[in-house]
N, C-alpha and C. Protein backbone atom coordinates (compact mmCIF):
# COMPACT_ATOMS: atom_id res chain seq x y z
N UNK A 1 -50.37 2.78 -42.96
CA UNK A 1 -50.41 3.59 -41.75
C UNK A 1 -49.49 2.96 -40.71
N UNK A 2 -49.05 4.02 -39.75
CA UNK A 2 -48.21 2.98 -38.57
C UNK A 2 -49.10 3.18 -37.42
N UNK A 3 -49.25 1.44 -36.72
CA UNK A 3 -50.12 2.02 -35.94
C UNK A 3 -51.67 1.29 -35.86
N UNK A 4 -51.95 2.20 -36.36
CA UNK A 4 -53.25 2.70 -36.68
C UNK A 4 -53.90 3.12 -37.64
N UNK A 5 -55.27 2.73 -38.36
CA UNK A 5 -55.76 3.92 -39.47
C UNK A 5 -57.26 4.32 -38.85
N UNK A 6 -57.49 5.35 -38.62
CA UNK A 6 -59.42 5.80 -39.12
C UNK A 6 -59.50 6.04 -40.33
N UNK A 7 -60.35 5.59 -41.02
CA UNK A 7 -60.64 5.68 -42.39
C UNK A 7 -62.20 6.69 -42.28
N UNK A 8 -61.47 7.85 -42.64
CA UNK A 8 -62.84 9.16 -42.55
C UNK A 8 -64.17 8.78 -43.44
N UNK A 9 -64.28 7.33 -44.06
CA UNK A 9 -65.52 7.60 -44.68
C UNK A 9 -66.31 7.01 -44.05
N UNK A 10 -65.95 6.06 -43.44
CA UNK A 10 -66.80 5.18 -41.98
C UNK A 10 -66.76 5.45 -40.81
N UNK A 11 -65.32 6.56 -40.32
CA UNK A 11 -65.22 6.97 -38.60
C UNK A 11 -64.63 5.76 -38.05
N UNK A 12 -64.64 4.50 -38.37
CA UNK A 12 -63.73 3.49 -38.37
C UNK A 12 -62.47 3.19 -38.07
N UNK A 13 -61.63 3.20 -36.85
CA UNK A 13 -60.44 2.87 -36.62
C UNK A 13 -59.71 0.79 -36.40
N UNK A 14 -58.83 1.19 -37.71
CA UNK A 14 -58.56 0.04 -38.17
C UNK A 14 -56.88 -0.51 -37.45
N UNK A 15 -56.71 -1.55 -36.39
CA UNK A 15 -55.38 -2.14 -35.91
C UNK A 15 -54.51 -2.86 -36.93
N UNK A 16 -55.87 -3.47 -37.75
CA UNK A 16 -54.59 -4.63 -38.76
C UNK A 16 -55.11 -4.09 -39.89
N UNK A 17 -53.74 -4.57 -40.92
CA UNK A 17 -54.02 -4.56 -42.34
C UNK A 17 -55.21 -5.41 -42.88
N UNK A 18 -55.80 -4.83 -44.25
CA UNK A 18 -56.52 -6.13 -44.58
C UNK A 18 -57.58 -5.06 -45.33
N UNK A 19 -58.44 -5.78 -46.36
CA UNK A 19 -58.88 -5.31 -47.36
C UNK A 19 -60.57 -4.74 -46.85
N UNK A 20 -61.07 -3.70 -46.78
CA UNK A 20 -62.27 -3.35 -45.77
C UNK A 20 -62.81 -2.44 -47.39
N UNK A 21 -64.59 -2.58 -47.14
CA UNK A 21 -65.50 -1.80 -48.34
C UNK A 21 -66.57 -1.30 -46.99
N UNK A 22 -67.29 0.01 -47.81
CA UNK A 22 -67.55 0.93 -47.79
C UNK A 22 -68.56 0.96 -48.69
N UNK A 23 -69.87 1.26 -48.18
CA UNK A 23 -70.57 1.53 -49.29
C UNK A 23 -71.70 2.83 -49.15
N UNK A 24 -71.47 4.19 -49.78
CA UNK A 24 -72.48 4.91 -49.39
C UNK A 24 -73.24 5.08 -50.55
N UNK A 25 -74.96 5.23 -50.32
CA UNK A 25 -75.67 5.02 -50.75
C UNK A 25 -76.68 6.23 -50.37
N UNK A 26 -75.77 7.53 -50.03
CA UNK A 26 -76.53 8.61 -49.95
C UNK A 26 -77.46 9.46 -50.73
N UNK A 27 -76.81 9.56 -52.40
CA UNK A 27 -76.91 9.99 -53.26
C UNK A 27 -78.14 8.92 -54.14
N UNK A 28 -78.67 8.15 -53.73
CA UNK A 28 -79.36 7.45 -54.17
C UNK A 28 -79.22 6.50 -55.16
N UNK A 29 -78.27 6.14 -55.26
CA UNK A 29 -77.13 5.34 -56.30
C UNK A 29 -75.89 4.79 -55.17
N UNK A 30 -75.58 4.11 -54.90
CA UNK A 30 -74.59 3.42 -53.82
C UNK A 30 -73.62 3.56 -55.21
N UNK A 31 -72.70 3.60 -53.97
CA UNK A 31 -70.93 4.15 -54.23
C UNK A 31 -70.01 3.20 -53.46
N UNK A 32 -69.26 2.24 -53.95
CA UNK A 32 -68.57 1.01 -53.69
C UNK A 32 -67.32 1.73 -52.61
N UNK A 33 -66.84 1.82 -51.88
CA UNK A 33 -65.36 2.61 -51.76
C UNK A 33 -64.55 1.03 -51.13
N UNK A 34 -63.26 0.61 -51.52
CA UNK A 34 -62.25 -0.25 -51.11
C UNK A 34 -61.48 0.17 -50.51
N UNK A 35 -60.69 0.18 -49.34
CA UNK A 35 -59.56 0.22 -48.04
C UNK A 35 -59.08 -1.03 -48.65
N UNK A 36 -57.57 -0.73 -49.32
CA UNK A 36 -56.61 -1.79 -48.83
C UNK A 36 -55.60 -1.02 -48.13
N UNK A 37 -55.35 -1.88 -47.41
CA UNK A 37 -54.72 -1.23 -45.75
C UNK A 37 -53.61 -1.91 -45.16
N UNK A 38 -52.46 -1.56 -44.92
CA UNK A 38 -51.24 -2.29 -44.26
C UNK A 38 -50.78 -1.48 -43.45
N UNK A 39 -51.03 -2.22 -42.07
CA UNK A 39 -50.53 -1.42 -41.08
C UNK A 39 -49.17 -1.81 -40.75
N UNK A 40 -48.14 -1.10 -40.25
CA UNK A 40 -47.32 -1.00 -39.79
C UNK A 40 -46.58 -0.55 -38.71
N UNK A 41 -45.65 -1.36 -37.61
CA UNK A 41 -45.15 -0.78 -36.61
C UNK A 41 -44.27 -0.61 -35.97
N UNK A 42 -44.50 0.39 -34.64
CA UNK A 42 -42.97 0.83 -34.65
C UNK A 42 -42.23 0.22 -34.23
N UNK A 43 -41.16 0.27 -33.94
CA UNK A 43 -40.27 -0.38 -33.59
C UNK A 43 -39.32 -0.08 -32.38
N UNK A 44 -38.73 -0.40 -31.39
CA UNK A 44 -37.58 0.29 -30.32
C UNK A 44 -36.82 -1.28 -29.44
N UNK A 45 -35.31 -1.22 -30.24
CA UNK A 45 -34.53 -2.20 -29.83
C UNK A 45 -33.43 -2.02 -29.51
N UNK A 46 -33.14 -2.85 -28.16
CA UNK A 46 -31.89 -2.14 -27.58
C UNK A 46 -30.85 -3.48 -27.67
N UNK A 47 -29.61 -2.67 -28.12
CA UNK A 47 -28.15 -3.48 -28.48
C UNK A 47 -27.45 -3.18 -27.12
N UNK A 48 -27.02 -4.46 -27.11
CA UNK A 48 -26.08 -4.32 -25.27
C UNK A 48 -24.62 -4.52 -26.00
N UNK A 49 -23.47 -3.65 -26.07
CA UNK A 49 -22.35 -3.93 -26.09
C UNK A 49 -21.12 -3.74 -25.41
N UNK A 50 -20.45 -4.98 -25.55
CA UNK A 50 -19.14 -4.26 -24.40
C UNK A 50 -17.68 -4.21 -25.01
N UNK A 51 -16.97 -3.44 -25.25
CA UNK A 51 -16.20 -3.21 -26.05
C UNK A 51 -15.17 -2.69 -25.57
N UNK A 52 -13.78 -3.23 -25.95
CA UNK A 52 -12.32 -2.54 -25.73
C UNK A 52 -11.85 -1.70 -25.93
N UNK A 53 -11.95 -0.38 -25.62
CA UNK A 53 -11.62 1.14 -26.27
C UNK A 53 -12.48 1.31 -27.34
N UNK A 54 -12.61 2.63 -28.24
CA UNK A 54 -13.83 2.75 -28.93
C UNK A 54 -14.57 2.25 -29.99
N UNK A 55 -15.58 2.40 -29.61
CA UNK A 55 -16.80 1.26 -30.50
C UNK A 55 -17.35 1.96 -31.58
N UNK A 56 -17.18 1.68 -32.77
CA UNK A 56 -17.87 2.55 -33.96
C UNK A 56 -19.55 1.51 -34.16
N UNK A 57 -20.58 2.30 -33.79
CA UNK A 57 -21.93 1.61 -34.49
C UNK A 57 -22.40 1.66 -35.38
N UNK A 58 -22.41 0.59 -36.12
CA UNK A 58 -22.74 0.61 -37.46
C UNK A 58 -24.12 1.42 -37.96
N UNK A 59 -25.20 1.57 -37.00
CA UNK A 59 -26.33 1.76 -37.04
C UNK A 59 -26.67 2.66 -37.70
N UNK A 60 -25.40 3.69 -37.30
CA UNK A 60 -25.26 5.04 -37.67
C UNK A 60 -24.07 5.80 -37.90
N UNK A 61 -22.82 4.90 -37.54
CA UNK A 61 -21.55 5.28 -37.81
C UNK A 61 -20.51 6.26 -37.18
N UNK A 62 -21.36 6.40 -36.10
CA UNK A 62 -21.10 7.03 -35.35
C UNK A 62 -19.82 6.65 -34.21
N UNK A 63 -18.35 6.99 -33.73
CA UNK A 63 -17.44 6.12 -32.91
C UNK A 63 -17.17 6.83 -31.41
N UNK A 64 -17.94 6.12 -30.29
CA UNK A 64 -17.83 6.12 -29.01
C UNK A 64 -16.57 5.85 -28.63
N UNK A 65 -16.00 6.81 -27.47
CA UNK A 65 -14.88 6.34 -26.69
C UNK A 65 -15.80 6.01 -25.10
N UNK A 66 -17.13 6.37 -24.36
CA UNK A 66 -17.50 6.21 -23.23
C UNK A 66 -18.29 5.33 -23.24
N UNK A 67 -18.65 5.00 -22.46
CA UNK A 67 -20.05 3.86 -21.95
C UNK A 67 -21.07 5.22 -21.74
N UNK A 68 -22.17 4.26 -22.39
CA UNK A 68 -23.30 5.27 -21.63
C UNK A 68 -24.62 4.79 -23.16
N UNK A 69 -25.93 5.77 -22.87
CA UNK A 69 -26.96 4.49 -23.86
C UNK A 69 -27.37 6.39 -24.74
N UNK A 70 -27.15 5.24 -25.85
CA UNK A 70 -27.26 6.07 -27.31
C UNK A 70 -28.27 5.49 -27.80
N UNK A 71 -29.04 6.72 -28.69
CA UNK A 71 -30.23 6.33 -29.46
C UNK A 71 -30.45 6.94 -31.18
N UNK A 72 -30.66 5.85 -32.03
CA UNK A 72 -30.30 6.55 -33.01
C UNK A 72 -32.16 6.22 -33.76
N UNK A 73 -32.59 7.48 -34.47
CA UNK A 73 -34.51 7.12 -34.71
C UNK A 73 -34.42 7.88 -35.89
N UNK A 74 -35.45 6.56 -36.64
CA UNK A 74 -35.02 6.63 -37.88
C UNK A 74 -36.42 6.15 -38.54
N UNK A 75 -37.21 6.29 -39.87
CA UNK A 75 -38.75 5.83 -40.22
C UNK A 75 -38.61 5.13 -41.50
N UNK A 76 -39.28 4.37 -40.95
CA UNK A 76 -39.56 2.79 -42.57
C UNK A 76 -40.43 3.50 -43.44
N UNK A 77 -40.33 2.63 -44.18
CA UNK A 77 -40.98 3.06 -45.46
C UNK A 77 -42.45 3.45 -45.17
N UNK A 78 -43.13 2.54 -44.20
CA UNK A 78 -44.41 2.81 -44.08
C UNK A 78 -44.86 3.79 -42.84
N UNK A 79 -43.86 4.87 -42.40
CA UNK A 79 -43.69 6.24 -41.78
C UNK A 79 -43.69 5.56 -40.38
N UNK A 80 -43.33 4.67 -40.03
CA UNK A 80 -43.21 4.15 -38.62
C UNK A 80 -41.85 4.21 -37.96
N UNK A 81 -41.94 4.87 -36.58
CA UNK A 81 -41.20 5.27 -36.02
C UNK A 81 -39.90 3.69 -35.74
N UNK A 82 -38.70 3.73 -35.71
CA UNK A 82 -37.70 2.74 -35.41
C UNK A 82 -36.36 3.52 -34.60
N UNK A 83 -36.78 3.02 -33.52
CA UNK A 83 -35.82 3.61 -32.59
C UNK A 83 -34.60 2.13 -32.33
N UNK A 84 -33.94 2.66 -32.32
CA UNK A 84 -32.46 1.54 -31.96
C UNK A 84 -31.49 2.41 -30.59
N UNK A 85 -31.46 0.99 -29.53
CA UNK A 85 -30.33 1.70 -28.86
C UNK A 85 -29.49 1.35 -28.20
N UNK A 86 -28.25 1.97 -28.16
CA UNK A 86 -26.86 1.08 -28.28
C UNK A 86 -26.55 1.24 -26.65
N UNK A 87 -26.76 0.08 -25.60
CA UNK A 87 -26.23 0.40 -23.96
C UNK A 87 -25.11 0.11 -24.04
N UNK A 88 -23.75 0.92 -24.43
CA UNK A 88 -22.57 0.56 -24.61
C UNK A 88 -21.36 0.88 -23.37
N UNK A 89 -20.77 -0.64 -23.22
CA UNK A 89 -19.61 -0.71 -21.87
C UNK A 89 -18.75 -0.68 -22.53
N UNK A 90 -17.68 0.65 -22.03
CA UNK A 90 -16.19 0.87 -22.70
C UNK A 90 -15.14 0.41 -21.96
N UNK A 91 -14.66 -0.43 -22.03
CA UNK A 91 -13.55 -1.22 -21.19
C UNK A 91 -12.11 -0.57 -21.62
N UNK A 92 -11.18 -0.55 -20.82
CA UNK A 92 -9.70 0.05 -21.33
C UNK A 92 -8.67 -0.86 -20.57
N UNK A 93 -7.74 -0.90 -21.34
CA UNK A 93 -6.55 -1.93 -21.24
C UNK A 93 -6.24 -1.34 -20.36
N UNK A 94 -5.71 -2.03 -18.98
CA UNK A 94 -4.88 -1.49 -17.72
C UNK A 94 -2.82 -2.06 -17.78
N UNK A 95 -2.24 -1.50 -17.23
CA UNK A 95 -1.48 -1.54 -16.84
C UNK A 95 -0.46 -1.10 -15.76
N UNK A 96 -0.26 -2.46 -15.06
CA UNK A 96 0.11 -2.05 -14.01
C UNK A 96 1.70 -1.97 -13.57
N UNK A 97 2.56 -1.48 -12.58
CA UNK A 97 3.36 -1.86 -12.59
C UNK A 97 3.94 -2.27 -10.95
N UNK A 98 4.76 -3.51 -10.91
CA UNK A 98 5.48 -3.85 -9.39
C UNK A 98 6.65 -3.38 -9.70
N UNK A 99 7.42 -2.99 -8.49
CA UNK A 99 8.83 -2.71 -8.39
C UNK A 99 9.56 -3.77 -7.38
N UNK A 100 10.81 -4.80 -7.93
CA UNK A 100 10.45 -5.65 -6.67
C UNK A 100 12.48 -5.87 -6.62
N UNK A 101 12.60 -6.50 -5.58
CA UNK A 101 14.47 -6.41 -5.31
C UNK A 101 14.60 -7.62 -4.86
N UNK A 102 15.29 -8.37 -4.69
CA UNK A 102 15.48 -9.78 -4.90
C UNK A 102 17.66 -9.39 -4.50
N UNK A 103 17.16 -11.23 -3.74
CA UNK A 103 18.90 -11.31 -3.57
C UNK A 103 19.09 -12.85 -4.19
N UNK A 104 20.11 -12.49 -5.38
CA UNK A 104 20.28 -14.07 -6.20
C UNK A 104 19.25 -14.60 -7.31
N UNK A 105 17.97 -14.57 -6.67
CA UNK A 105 17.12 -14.65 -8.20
C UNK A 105 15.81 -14.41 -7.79
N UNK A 106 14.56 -13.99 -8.68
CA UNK A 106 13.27 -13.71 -7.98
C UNK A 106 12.39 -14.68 -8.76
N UNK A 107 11.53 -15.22 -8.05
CA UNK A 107 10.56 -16.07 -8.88
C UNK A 107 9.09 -14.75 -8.52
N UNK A 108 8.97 -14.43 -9.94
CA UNK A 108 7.77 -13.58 -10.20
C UNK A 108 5.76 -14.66 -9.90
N UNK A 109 5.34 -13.96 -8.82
CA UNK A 109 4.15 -15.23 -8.79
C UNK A 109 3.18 -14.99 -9.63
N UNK A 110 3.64 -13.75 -10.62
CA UNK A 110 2.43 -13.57 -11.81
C UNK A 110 2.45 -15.09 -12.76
N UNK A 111 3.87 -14.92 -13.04
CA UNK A 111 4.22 -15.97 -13.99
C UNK A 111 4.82 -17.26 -13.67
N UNK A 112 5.01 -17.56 -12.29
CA UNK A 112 5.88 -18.48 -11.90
C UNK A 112 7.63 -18.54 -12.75
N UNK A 113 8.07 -17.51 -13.23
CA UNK A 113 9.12 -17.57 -13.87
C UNK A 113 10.22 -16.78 -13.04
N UNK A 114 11.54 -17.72 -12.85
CA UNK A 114 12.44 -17.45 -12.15
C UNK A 114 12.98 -16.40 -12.53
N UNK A 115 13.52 -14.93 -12.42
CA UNK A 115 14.76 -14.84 -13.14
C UNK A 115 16.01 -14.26 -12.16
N UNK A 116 17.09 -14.21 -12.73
CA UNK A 116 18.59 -13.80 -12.06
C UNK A 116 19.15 -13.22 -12.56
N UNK A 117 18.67 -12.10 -13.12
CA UNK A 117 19.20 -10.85 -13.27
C UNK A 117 18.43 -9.66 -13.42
N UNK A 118 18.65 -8.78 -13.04
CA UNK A 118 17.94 -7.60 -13.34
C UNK A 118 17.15 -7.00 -14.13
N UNK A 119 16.14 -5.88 -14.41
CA UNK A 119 15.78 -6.00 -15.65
C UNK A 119 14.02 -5.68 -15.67
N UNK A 120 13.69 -5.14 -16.73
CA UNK A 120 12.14 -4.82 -16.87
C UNK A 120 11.48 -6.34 -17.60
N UNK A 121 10.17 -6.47 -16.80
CA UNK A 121 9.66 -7.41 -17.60
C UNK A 121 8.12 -7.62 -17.52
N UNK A 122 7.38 -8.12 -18.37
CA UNK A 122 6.19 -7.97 -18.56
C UNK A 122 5.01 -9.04 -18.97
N UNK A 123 4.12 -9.38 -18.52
CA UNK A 123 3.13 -10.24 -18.05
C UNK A 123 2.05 -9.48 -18.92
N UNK A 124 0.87 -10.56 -19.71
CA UNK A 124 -0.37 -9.26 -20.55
C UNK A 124 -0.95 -10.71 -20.10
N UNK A 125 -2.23 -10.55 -19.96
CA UNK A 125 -3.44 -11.34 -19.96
C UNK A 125 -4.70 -10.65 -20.32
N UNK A 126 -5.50 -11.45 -21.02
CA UNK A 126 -7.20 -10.70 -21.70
C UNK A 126 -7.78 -11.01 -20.42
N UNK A 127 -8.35 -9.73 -19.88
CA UNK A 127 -9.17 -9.81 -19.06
C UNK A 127 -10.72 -10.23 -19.23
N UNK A 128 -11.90 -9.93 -18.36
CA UNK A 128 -12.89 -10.17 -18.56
C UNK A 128 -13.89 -9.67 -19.57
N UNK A 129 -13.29 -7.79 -19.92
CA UNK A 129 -13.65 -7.22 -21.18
C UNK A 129 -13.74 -7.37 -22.25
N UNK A 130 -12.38 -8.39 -22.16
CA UNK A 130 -11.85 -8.35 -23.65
C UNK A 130 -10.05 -7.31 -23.92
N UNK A 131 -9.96 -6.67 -23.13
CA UNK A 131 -9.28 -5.84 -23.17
C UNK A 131 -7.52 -6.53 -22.35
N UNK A 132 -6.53 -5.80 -22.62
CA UNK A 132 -5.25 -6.57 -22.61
C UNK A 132 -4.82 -5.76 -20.89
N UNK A 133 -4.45 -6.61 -20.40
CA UNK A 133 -3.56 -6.34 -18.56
C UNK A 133 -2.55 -7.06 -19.06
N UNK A 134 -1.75 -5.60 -18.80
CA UNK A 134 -0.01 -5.78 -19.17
C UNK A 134 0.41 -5.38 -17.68
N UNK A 135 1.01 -6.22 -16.84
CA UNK A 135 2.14 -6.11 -15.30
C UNK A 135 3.41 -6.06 -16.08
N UNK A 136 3.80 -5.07 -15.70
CA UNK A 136 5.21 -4.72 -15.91
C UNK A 136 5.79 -4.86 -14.62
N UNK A 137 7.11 -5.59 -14.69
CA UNK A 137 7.96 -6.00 -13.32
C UNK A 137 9.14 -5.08 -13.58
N UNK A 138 9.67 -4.35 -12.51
CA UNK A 138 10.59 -3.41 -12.40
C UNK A 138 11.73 -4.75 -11.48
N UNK A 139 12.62 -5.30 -11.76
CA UNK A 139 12.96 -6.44 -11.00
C UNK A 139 14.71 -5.58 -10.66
N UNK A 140 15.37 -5.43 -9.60
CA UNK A 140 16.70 -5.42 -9.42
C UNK A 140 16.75 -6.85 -8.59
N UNK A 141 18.01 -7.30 -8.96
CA UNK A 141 18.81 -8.77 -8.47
C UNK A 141 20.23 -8.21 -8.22
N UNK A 142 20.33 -8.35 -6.65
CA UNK A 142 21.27 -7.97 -6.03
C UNK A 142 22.20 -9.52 -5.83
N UNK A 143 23.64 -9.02 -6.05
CA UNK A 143 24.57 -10.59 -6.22
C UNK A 143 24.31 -11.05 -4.70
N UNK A 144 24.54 -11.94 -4.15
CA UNK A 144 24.43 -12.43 -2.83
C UNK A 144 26.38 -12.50 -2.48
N UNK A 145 26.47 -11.79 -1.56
CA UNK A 145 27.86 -11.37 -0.80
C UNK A 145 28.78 -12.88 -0.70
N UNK A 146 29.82 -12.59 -1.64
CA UNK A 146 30.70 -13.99 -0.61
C UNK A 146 31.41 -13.80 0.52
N UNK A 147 30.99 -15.08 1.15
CA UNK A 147 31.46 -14.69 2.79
C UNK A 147 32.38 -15.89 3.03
N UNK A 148 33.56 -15.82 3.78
CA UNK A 148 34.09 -16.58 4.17
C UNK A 148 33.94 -16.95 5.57
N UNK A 149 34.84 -18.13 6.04
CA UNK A 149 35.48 -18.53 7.49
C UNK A 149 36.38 -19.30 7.59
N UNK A 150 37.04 -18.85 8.34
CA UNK A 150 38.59 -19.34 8.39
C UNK A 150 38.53 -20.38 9.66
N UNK A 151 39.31 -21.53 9.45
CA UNK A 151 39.72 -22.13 10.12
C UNK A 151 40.77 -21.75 11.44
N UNK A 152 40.27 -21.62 12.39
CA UNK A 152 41.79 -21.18 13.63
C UNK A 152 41.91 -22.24 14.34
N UNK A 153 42.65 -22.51 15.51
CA UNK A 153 42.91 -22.83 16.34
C UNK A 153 44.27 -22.14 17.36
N UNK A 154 43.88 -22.83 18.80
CA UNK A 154 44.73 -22.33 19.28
C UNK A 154 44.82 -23.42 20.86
N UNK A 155 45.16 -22.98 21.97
CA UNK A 155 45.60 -23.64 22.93
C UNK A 155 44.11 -23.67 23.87
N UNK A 156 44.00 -24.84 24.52
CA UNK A 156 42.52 -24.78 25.55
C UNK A 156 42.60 -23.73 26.86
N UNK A 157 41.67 -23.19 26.34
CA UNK A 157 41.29 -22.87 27.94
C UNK A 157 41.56 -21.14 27.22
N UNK A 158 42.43 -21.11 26.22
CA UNK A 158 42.50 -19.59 25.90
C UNK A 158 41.64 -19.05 24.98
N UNK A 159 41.26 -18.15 25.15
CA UNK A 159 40.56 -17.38 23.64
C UNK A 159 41.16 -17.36 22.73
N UNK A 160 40.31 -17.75 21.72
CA UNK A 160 40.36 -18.09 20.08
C UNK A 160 39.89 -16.88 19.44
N UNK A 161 39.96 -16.02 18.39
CA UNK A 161 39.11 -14.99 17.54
C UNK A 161 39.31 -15.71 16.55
N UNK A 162 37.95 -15.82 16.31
CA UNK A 162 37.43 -16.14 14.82
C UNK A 162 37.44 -15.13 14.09
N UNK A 163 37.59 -15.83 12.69
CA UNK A 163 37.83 -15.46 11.54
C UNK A 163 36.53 -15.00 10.56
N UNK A 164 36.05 -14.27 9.69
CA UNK A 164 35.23 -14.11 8.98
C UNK A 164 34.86 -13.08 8.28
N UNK A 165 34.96 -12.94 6.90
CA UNK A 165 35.29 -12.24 5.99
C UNK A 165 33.84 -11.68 4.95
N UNK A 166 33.42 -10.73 4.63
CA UNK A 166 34.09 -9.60 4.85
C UNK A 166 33.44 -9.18 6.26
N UNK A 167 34.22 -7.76 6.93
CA UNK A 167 33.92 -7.51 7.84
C UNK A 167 32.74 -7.84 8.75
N UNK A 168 31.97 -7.42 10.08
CA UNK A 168 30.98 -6.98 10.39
C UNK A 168 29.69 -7.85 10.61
N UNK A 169 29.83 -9.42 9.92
CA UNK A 169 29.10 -10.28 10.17
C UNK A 169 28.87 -10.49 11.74
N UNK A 170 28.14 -12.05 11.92
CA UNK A 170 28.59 -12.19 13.39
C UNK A 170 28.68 -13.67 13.32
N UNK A 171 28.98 -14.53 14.52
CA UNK A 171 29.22 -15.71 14.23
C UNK A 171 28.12 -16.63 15.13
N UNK A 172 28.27 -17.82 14.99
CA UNK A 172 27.32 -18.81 15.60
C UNK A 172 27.45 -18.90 16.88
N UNK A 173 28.98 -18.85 17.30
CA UNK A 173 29.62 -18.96 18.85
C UNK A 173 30.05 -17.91 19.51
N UNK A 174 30.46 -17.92 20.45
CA UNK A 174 30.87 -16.43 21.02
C UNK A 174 32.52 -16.54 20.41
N UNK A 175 32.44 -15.05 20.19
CA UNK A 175 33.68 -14.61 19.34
C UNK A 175 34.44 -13.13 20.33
N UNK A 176 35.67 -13.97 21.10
CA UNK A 176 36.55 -15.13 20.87
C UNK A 176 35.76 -16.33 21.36
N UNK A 177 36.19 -16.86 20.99
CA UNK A 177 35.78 -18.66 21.24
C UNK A 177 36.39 -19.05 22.20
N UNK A 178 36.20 -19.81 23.56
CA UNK A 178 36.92 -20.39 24.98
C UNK A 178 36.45 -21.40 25.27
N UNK A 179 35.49 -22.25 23.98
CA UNK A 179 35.25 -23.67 24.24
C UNK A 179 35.83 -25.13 23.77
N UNK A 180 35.36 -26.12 23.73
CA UNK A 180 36.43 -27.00 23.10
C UNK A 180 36.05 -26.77 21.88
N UNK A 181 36.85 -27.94 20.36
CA UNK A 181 36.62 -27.66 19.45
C UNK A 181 35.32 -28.16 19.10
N UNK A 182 35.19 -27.27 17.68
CA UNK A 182 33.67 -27.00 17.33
C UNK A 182 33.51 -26.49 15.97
N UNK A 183 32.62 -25.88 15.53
CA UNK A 183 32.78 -25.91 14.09
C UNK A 183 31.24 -24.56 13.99
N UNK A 184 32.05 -23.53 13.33
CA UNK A 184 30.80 -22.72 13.69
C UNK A 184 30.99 -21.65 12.16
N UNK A 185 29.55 -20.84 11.97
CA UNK A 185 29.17 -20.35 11.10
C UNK A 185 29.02 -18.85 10.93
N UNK A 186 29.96 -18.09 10.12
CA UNK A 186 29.49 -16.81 9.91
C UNK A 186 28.52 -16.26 8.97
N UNK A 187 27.87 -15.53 9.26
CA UNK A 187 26.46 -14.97 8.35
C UNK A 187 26.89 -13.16 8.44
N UNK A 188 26.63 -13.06 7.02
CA UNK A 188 26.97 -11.43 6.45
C UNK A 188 25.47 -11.16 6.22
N UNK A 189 25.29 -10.08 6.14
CA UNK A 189 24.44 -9.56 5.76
C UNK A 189 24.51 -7.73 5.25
N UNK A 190 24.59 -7.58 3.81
CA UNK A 190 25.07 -6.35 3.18
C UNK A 190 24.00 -5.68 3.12
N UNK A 191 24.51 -4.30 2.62
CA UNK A 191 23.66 -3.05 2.89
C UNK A 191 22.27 -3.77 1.83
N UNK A 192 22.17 -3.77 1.07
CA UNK A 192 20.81 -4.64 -0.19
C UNK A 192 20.29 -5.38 0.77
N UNK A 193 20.35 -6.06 2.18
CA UNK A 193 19.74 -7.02 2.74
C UNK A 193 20.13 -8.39 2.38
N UNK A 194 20.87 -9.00 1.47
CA UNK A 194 20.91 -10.20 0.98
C UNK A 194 22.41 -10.78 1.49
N UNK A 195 21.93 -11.88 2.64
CA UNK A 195 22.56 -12.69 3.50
C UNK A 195 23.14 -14.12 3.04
């Protein structure tokens, strides 16, 4: 029995297995009766899983792509109920992506890795699921402008125009220059931003 048995010849409700007699003695001649008895019970157990995209359960063969709690009920040999149930977390690989512009070379702080040139590139780490985080870097590397400065001179007391190549920069000193000599610096800065 699962459970439980009453055994209708005594009115008798029996919890455990185990060997029980009976004796009626109505008929004026007693009548032996034997109960061997194994009880059995039910059962209800819950499986916690967390899993990287979909989970096939063996229990029942059944293959989940969501999280959420499944129950699969099913009876033993000795008609007792066995419930099983699967609280299943569906985790999914992310990927992300940066877009990033750089003048001369970029050090990426996913990876601490320099690079100097242009170009797609990509970072994966196992997250806490189990499941794969792929950063994809969208990287442009803009050349850094060569800039010159020219050496001038000229007579005191007159204005000097400095020199400095390519166009449009500006300089360290006032340009023309009307001080003594000195030694000064042009800075470009191109349409990309990179000075």
């Amino acid at each position: 029995s699962c459970g439980d048995y009453t055994w209708l010849l005594n009115g008798q409700t029996y919890t455990q297995s185990g060997t029980f007699t009976y004796t009626d003695s109505g008929s004026g001649c007693p009548v032996y009766y034997t109960l061997l008895l194994t009880i059995n019970s039910s059962s209800n157990t819950t499986q916690q899983i967390t899993q990287c995209g979909p989970y096939t359960w063996a229990v029942n063969g059944q293959t989940y792509t969501q999280s959420g709690l499944f129950s699969d009920t099913t009876y033993s040999g000795g008609g007792c109920m066995v419930i099983q149930n699967l609280n299943l977390t569906i985790s999914a690989s992310n990927t992300y992506t940066v877009t990033q512009s750089s003048c001369g070379s970029y050090t990426w702080p996913l990876n601490g890795t320099t690079y100097s040139s242009s170009g797609t590139y990509t970072h994966s780490v196992v997250n806490g699921s189990g499941c794969l985080d792929v950063t994809e870097l969208i990287l442009t590397v803009h050349a850094v402008p060569v800039v010159t400065a020219s050496d001038v001179s000229g007579c005191p007391g007159s204005p000097i125009p400095l020199a400095g190549s390519p166009a449009g920069g500006r300089f360290s000193v006032a340009n023309p220059y009307l001080g003594i000599s000195t030694t000064y610096t042009y800075t470009y800065t191109d349409t990309n931003g990179c000075t």
